[in-house]
N, C-alpha and C. Protein backbone atom coordinates (compact mmCIF):
# COMPACT_ATOMS: atom_id res chain seq x y z
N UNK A 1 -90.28 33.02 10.54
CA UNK A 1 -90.33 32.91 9.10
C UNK A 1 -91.08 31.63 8.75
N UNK A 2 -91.98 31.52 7.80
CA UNK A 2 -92.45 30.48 7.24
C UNK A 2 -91.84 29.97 5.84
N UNK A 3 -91.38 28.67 6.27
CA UNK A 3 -91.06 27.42 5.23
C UNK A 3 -92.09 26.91 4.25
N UNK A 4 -92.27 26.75 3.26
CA UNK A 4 -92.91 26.38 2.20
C UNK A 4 -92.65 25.12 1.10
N UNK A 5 -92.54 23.85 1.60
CA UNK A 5 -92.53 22.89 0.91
C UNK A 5 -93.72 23.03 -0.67
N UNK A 6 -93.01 22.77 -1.74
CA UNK A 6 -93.87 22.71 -3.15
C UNK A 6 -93.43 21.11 -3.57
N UNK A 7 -94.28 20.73 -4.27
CA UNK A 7 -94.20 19.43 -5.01
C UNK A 7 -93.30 20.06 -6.26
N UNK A 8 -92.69 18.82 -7.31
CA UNK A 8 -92.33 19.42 -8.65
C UNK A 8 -93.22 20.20 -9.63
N UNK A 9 -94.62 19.95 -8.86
CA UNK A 9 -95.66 20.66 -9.88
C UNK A 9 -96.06 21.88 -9.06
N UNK A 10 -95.10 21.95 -8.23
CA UNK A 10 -95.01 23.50 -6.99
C UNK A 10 -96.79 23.96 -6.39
N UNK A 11 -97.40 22.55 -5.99
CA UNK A 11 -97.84 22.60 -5.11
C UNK A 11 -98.02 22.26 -3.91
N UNK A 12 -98.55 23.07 -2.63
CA UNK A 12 -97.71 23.20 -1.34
C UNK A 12 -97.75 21.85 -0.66
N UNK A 13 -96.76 21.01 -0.59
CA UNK A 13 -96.82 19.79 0.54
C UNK A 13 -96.92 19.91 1.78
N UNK A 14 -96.36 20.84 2.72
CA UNK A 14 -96.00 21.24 3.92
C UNK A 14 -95.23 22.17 4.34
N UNK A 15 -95.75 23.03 5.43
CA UNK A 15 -95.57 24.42 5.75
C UNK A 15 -95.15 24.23 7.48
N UNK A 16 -93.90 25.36 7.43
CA UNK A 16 -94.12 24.70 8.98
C UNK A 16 -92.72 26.68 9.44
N UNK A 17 -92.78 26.79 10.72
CA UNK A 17 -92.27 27.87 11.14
C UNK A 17 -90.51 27.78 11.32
N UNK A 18 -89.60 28.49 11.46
CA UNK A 18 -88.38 28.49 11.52
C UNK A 18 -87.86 29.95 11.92
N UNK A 19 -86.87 30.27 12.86
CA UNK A 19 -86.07 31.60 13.28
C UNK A 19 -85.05 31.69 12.24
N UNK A 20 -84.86 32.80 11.33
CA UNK A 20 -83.40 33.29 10.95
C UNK A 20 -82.31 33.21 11.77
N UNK A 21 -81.11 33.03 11.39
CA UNK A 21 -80.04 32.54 11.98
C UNK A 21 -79.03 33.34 11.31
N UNK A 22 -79.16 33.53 9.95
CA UNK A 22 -78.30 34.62 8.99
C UNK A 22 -79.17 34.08 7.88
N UNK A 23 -78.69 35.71 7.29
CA UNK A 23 -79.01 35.86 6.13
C UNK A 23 -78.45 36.42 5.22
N UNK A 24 -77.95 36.40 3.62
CA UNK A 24 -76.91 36.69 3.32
C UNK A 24 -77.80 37.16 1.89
N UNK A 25 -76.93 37.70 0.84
CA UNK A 25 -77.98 37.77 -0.60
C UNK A 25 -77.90 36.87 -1.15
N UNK A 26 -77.66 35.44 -1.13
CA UNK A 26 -77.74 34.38 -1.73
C UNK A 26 -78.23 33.22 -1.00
N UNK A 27 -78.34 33.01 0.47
CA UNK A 27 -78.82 32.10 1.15
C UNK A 27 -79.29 32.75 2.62
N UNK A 28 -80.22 32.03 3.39
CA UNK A 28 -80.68 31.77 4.23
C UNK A 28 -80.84 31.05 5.09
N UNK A 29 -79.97 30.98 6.16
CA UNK A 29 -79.75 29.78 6.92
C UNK A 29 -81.06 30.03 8.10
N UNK A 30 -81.66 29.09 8.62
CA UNK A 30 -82.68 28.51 9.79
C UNK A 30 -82.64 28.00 10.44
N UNK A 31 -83.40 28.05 11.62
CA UNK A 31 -83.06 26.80 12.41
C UNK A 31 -84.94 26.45 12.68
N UNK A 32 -84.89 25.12 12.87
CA UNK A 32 -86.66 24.98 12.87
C UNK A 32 -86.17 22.76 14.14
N UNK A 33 -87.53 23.11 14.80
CA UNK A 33 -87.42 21.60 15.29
C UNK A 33 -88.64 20.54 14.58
N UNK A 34 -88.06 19.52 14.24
CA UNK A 34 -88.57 18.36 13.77
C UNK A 34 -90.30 18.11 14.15
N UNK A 35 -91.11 18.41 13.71
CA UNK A 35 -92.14 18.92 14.02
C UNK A 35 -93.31 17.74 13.56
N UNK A 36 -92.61 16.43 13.31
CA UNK A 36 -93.44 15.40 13.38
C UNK A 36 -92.99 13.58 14.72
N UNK A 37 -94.04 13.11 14.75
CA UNK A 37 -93.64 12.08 15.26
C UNK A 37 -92.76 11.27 15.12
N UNK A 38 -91.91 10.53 16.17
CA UNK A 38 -90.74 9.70 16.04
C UNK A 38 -90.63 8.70 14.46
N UNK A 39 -89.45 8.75 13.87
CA UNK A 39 -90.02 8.82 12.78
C UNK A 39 -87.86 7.81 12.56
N UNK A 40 -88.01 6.19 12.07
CA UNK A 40 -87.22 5.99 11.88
C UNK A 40 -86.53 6.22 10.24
N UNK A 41 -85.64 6.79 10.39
CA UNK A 41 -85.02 6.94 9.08
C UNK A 41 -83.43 6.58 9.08
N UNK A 42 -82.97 5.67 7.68
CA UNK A 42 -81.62 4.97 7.43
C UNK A 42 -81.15 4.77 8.98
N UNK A 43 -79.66 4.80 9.37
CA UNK A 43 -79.34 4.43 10.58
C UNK A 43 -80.17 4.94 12.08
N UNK A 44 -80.88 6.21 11.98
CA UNK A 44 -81.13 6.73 13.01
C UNK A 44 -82.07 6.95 12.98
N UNK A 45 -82.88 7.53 14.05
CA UNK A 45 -84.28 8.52 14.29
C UNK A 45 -84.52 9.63 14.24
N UNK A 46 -85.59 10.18 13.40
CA UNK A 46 -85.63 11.19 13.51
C UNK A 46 -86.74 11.72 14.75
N UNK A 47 -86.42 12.30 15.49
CA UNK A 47 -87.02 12.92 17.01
C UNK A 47 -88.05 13.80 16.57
N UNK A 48 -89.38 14.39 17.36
CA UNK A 48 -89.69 15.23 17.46
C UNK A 48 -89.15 16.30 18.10
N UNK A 49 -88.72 17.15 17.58
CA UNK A 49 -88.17 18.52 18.39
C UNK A 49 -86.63 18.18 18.18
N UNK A 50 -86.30 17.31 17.47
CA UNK A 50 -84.97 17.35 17.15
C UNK A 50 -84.89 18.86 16.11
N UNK A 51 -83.39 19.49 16.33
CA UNK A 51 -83.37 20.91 16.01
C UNK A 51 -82.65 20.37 14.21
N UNK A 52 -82.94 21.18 13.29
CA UNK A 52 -82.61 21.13 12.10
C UNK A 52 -82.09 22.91 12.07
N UNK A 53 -81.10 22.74 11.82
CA UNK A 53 -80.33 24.00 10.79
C UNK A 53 -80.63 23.89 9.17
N UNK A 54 -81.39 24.62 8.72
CA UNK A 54 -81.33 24.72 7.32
C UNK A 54 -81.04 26.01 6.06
N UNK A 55 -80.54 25.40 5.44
CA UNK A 55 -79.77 26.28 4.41
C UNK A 55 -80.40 26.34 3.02
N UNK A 56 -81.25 27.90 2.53
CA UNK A 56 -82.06 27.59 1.23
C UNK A 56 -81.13 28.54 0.22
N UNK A 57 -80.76 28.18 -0.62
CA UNK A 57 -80.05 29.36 -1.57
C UNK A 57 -80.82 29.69 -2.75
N UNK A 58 -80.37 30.77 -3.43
CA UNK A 58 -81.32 31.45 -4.36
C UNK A 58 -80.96 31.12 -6.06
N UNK A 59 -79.37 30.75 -5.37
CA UNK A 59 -78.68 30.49 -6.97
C UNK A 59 -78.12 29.01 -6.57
N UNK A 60 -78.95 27.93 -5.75
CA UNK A 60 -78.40 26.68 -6.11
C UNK A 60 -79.83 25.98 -6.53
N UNK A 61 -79.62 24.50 -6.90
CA UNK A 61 -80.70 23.67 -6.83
C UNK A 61 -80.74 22.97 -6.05
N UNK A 62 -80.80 23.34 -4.37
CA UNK A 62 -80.75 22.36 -3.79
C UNK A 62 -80.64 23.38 -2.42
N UNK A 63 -80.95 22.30 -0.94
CA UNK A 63 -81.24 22.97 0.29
C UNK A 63 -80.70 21.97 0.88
N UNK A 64 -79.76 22.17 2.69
CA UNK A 64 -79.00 21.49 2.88
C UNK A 64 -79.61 21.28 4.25
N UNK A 65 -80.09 20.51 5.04
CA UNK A 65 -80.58 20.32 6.97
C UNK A 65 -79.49 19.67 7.45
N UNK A 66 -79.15 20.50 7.89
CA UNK A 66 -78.05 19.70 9.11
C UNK A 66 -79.19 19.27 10.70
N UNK A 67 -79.08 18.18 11.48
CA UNK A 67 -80.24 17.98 11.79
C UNK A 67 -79.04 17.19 12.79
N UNK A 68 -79.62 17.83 14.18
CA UNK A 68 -79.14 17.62 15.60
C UNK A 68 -80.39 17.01 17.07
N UNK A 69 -79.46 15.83 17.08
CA UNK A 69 -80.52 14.96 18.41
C UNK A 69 -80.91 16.44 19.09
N UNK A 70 -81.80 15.82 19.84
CA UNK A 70 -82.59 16.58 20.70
C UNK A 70 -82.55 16.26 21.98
N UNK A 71 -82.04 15.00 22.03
CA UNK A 71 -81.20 14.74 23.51
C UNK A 71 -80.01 15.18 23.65
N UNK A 72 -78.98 14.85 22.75
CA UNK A 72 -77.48 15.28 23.56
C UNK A 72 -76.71 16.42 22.64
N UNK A 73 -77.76 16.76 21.81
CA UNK A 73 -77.14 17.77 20.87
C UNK A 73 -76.22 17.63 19.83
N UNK A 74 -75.78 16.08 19.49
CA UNK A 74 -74.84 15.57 18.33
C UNK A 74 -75.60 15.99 17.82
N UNK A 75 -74.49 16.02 16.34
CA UNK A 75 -74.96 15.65 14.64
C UNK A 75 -75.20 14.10 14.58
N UNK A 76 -76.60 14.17 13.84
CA UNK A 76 -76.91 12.85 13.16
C UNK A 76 -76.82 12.94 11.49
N UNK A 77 -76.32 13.95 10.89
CA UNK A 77 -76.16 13.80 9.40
C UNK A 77 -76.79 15.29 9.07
N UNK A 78 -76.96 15.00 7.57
CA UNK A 78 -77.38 16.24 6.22
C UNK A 78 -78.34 15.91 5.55
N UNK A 79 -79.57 15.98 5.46
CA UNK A 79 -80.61 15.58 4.82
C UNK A 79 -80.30 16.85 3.74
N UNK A 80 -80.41 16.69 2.61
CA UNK A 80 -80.56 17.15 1.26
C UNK A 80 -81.05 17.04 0.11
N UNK A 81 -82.20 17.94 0.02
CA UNK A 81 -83.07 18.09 -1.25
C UNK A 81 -82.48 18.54 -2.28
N UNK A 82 -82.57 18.19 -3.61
CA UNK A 82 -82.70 18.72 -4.68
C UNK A 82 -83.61 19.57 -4.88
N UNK A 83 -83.62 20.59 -5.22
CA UNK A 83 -84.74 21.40 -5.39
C UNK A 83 -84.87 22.46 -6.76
N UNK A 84 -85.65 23.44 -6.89
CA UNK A 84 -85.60 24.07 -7.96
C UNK A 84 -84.79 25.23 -7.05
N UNK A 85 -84.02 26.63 -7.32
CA UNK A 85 -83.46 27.38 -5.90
C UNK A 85 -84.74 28.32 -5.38
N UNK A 86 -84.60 28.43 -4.51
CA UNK A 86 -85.68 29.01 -3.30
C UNK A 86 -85.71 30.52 -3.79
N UNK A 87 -87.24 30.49 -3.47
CA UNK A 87 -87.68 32.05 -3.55
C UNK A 87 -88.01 32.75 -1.90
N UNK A 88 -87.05 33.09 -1.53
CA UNK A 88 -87.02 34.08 -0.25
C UNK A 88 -87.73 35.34 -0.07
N UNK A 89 -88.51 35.62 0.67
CA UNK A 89 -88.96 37.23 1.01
C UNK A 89 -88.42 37.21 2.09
N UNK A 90 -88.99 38.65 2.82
CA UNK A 90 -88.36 39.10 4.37
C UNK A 90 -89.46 37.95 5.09
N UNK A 91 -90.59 37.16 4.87
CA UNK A 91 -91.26 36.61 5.58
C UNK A 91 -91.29 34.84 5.22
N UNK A 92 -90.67 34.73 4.24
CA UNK A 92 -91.20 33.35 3.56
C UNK A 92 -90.15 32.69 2.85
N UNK A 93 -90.07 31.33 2.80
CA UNK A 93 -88.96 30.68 2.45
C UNK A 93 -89.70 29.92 1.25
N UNK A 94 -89.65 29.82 0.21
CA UNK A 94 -90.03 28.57 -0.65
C UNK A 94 -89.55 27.86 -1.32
N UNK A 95 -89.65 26.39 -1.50
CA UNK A 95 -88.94 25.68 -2.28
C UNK A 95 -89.89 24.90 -3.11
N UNK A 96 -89.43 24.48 -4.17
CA UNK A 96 -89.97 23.52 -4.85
C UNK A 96 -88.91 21.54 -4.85
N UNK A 97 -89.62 20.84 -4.09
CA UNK A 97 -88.55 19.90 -4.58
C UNK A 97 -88.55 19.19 -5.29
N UNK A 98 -87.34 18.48 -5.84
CA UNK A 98 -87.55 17.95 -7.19
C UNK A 98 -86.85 16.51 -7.08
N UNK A 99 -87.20 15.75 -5.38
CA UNK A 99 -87.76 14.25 -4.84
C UNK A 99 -86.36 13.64 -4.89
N UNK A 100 -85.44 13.71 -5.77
CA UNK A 100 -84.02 13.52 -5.33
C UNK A 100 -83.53 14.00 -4.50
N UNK A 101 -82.98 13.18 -3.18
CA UNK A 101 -82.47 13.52 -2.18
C UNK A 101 -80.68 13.17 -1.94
N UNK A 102 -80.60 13.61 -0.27
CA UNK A 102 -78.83 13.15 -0.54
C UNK A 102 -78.65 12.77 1.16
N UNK A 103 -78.52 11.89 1.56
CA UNK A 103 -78.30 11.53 3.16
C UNK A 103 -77.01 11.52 3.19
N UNK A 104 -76.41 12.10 4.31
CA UNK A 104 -74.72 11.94 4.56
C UNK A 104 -75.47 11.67 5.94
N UNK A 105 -74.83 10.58 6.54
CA UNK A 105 -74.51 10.51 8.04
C UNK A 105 -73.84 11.01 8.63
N UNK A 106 -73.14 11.45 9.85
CA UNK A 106 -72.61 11.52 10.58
C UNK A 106 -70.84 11.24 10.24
N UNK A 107 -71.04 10.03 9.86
CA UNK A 107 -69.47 10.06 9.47
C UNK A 107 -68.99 10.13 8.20
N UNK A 108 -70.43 10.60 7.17
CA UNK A 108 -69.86 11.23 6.14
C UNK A 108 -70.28 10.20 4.74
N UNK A 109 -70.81 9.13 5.33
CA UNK A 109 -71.28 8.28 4.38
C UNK A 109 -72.46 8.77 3.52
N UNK A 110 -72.66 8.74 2.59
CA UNK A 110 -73.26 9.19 1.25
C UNK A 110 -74.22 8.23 1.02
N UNK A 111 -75.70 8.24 0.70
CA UNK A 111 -77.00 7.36 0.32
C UNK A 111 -77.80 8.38 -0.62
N UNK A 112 -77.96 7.93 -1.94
CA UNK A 112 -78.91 8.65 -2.89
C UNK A 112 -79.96 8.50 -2.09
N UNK A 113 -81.30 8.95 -2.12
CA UNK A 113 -82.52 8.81 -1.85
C UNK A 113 -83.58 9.17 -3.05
N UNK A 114 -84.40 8.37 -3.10
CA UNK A 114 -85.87 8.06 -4.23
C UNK A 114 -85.45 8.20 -5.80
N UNK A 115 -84.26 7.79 -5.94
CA UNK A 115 -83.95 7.53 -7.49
C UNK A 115 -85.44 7.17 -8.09
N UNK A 116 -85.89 5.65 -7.59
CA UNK A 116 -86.78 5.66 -8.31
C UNK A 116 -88.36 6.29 -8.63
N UNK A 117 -88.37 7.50 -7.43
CA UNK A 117 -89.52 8.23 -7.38
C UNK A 117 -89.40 9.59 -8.46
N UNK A 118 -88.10 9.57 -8.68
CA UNK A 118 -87.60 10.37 -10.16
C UNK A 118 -87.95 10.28 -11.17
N UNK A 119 -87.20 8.61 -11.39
CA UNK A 119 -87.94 7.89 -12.77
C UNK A 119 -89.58 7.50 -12.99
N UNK A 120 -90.41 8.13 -12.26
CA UNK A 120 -92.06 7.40 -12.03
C UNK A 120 -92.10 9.04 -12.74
N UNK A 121 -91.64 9.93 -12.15
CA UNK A 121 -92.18 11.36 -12.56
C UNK A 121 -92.23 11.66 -13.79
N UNK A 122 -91.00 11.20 -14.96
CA UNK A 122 -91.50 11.61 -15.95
C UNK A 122 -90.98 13.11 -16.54
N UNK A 123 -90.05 13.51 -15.99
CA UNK A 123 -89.36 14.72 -16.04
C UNK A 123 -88.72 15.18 -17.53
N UNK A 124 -88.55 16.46 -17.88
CA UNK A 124 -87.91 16.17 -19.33
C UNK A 124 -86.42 15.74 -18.95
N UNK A 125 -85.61 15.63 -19.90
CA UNK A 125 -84.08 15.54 -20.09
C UNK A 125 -83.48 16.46 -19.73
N UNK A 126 -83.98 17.61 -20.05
CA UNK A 126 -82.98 18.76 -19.48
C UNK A 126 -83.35 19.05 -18.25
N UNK A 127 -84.30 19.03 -17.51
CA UNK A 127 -84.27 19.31 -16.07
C UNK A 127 -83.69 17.45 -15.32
N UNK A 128 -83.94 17.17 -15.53
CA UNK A 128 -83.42 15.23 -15.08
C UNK A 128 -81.43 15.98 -15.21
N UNK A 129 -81.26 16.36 -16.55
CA UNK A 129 -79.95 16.51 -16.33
C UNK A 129 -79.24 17.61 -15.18
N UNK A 130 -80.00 18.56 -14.81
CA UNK A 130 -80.12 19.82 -13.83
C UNK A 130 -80.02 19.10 -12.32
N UNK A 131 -80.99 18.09 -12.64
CA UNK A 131 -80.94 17.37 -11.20
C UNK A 131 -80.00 16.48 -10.78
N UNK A 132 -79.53 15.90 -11.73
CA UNK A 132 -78.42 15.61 -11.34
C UNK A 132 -77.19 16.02 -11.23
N UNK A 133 -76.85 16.81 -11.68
CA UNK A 133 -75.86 18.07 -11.68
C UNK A 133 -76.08 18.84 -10.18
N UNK A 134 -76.90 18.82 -9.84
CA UNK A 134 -77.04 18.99 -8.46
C UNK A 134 -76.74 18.36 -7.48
N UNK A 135 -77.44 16.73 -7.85
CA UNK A 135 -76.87 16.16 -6.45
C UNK A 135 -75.33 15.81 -6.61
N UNK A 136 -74.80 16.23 -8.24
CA UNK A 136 -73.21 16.19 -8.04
C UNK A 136 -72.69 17.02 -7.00
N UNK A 137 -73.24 18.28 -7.32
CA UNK A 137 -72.49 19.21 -6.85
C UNK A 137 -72.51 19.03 -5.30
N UNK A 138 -73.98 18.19 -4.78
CA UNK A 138 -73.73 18.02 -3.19
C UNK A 138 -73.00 17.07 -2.83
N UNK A 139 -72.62 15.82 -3.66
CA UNK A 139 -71.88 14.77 -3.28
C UNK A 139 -70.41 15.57 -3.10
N UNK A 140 -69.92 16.39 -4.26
CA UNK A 140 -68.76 16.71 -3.62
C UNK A 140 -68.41 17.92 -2.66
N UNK A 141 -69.60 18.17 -2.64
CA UNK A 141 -69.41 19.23 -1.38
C UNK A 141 -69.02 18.37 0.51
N UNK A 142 -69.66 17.45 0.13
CA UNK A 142 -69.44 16.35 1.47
C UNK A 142 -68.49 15.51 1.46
N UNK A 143 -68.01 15.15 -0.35
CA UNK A 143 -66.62 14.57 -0.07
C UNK A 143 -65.51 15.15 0.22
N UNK A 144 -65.27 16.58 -0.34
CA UNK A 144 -64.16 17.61 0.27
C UNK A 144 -64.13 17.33 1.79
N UNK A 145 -64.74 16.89 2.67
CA UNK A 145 -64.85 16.79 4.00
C UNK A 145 -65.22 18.03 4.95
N UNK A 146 -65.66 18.67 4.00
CA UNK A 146 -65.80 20.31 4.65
C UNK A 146 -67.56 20.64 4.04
N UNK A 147 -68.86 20.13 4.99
CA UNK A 147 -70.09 20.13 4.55
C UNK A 147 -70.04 21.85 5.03
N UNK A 148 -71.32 22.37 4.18
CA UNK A 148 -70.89 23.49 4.06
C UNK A 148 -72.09 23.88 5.72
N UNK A 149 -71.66 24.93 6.19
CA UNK A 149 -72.20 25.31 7.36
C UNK A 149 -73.32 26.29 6.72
């Protein structure tokens, strides 16, 4: 299946391949490996060929990577986009993101990401309010202590 990164002005940033894992009528879970160079991010690294599980839904604003070393097979955290919700075919995954992000580590610790690449954009009020209503809804999905699989 092909992944489809869109900018907020939903044009394509980056495209890259992934296997179905399930599929349900509301989401699509993946699995795809880290498909750029060693790459340090907040506490850890991100690996090439480190394996990412990802989750696109149709009725959320937002997509969830659970993202596993590539040496010993731990969890290193949840990378999470805000997004507009994904348009799925039998061949194609797309998202649009909308640059607010959500890092949970490993033990569950919580880091906004590019607040201020939000405020440069220029967004109206009612989608700014959408987006954040989103990354509510992911903050407490990770504080229940139960990230969603």
């Amino acid at each position: 299946m092909k992944i489809i990164k869109k900018n907020h002005k939903d044009e394509i940033t980056w495209e890259y391949s992934a296997e179905v894992v399930r599929r349900e009528k509301n989401f699509v879970i993946v699995e795809a490996l880290f498909n750029r160079d060693d790459l340090p991010f907040q506490e850890i690294v991100l690996k090439r060929n480190d394996r990412f599980v990802e989750t696109f839904y149709t009725d959320k604003w937002f997509n969830i990577f659970e993202i596993y070393d590539r040496d010993d097979g731990k969890i290193k955290g949840w990378y999470c986009n805000v997004t507009k919700p994904a348009e799925i075919t039998e061949n194609e995954i797309a998202y649009s993101d909308l640059v607010l992000d959500l890092w949970v580590n490993a033990e569950g610790k919580q880091v906004v990401l590019d607040e201020d690449e939000l405020n440069e954009l220029n967004v109206d009020e009612e989608l700014k309010k959408k987006i954040y209503e989103s990354l509510g809804e992911l903050k407490t999905l990770f504080e229940s202590k139960n990230p969603p699989q």
